[in-house]
N, C-alpha and C. Protein backbone atom coordinates (compact mmCIF):
# COMPACT_ATOMS: atom_id res chain seq x y z
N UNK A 1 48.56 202.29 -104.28
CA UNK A 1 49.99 202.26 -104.29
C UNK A 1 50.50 200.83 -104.45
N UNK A 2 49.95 199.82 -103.65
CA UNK A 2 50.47 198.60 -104.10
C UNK A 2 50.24 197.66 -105.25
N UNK A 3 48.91 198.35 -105.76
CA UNK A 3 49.02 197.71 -107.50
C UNK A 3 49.39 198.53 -108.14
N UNK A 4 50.56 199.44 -108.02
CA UNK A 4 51.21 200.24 -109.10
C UNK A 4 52.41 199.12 -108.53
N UNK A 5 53.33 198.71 -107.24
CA UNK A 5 54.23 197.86 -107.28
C UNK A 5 53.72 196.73 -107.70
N UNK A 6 52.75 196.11 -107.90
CA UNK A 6 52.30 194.39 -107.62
C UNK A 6 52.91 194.62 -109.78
N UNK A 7 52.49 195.78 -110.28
CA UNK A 7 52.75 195.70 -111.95
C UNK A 7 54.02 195.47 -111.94
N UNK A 8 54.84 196.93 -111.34
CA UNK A 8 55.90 197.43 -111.73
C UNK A 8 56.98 195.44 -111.97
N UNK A 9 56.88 194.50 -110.73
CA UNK A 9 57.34 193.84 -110.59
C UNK A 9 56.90 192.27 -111.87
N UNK A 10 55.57 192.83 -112.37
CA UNK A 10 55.50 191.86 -113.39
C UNK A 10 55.97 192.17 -114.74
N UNK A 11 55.92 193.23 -114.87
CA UNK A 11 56.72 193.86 -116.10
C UNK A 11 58.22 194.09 -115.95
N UNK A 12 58.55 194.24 -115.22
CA UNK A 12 60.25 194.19 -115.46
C UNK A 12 61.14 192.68 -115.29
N UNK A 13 61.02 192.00 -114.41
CA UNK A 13 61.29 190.79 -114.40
C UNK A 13 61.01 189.52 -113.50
N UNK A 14 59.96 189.05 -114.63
CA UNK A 14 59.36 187.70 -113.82
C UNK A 14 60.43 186.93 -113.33
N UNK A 15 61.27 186.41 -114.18
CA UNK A 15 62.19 185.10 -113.11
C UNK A 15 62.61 185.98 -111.87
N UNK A 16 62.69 187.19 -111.59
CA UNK A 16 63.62 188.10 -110.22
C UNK A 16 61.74 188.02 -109.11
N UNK A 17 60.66 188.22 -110.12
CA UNK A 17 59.65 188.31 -108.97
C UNK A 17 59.64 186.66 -108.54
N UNK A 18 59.84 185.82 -109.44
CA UNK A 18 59.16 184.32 -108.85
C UNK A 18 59.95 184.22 -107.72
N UNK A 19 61.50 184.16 -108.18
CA UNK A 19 62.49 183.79 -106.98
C UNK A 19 61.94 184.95 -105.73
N UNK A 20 61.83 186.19 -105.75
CA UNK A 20 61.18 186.88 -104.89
C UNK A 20 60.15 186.08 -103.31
N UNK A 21 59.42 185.28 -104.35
CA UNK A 21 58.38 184.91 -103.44
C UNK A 21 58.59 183.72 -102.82
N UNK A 22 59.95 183.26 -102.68
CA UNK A 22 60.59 182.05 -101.75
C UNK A 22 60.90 182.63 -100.62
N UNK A 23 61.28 183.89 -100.46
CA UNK A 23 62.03 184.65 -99.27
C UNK A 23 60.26 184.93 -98.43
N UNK A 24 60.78 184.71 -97.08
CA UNK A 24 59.71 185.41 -96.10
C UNK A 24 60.82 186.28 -95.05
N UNK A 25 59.82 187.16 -94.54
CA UNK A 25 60.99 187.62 -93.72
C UNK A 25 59.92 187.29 -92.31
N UNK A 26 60.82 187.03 -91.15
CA UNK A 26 60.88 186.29 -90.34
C UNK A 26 61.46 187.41 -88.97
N UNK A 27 60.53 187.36 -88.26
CA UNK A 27 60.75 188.11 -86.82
C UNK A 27 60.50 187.73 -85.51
N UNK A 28 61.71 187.63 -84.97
CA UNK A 28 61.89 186.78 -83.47
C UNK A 28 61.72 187.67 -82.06
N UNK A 29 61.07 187.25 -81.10
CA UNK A 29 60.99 187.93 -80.23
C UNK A 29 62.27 187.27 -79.12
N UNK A 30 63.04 188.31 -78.80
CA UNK A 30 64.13 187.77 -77.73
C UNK A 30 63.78 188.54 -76.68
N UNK A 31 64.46 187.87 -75.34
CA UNK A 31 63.74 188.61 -73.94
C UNK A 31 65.40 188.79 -73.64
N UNK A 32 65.32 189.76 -73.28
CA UNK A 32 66.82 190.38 -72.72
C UNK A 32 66.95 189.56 -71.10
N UNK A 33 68.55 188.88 -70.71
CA UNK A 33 68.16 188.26 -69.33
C UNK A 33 68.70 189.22 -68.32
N UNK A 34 69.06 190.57 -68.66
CA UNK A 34 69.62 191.64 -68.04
C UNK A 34 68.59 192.50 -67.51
N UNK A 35 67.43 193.11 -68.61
CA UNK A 35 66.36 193.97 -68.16
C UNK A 35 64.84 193.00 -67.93
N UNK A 36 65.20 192.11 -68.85
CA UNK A 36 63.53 191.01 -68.61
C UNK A 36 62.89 191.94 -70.11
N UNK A 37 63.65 192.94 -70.82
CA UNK A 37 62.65 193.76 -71.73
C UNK A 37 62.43 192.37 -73.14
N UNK A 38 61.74 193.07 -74.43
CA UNK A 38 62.14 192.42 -75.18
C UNK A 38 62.53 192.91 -76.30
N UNK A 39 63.11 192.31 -77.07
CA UNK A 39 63.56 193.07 -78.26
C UNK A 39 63.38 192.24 -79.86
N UNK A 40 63.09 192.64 -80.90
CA UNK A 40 62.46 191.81 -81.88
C UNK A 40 64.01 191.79 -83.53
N UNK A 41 63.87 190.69 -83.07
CA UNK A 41 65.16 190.75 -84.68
C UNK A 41 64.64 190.08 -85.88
N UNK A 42 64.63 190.65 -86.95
CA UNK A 42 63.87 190.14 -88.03
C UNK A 42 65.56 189.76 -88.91
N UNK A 43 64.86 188.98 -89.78
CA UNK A 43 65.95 188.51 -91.05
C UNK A 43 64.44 187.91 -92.01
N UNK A 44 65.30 187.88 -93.12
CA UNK A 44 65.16 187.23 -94.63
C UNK A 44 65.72 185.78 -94.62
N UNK A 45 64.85 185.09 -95.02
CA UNK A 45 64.91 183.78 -95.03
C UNK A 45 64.30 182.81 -95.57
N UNK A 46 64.85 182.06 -96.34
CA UNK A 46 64.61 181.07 -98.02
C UNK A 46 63.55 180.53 -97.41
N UNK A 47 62.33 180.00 -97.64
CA UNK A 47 61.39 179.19 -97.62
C UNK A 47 60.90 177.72 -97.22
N UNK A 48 62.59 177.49 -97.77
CA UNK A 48 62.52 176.23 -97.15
C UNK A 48 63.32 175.75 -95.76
N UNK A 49 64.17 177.14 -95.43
CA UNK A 49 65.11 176.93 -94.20
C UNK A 49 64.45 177.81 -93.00
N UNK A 50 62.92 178.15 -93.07
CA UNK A 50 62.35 178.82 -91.89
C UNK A 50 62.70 178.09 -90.64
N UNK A 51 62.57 176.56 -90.63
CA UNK A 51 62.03 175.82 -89.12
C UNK A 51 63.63 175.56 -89.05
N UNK A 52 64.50 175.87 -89.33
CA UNK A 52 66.07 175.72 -89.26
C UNK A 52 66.53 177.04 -88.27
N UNK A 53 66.04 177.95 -89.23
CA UNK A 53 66.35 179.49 -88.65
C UNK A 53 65.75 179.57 -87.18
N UNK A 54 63.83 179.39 -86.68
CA UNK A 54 63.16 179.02 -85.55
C UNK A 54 64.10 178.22 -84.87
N UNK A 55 64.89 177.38 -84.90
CA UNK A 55 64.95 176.47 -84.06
C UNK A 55 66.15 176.44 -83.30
N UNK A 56 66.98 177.70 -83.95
CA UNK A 56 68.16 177.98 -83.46
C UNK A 56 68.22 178.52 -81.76
């Protein structure tokens, strides 16, 4: 299944896959200060602004 997507994405449009592969997506673990539980929030985020996004 994933080398039918890994094609699909080289045949339809390289400049949309290159820019593609700048984005990571990025998942934070937060601790709730109400229950002590935790809860995980992910986002999309440019490549070069990861340790920006972390550091918030």
């Amino acid at each position: 299944m994933a080398k039918a997507a890994k094609t699909a994405i080289k045949t339809k449009d390289q400049k949309a896959a290159a820019e593609a592969k700048n984005w990571t997506k990025v998942i934070r673990t937060i601790r709730s200060p109400k229950t002590g539980a935790y809860t995980f929030k992910e986002a999309m985020v440019h490549k070069d602004k990861i340790k920006e996004h972390l550091g918030q």
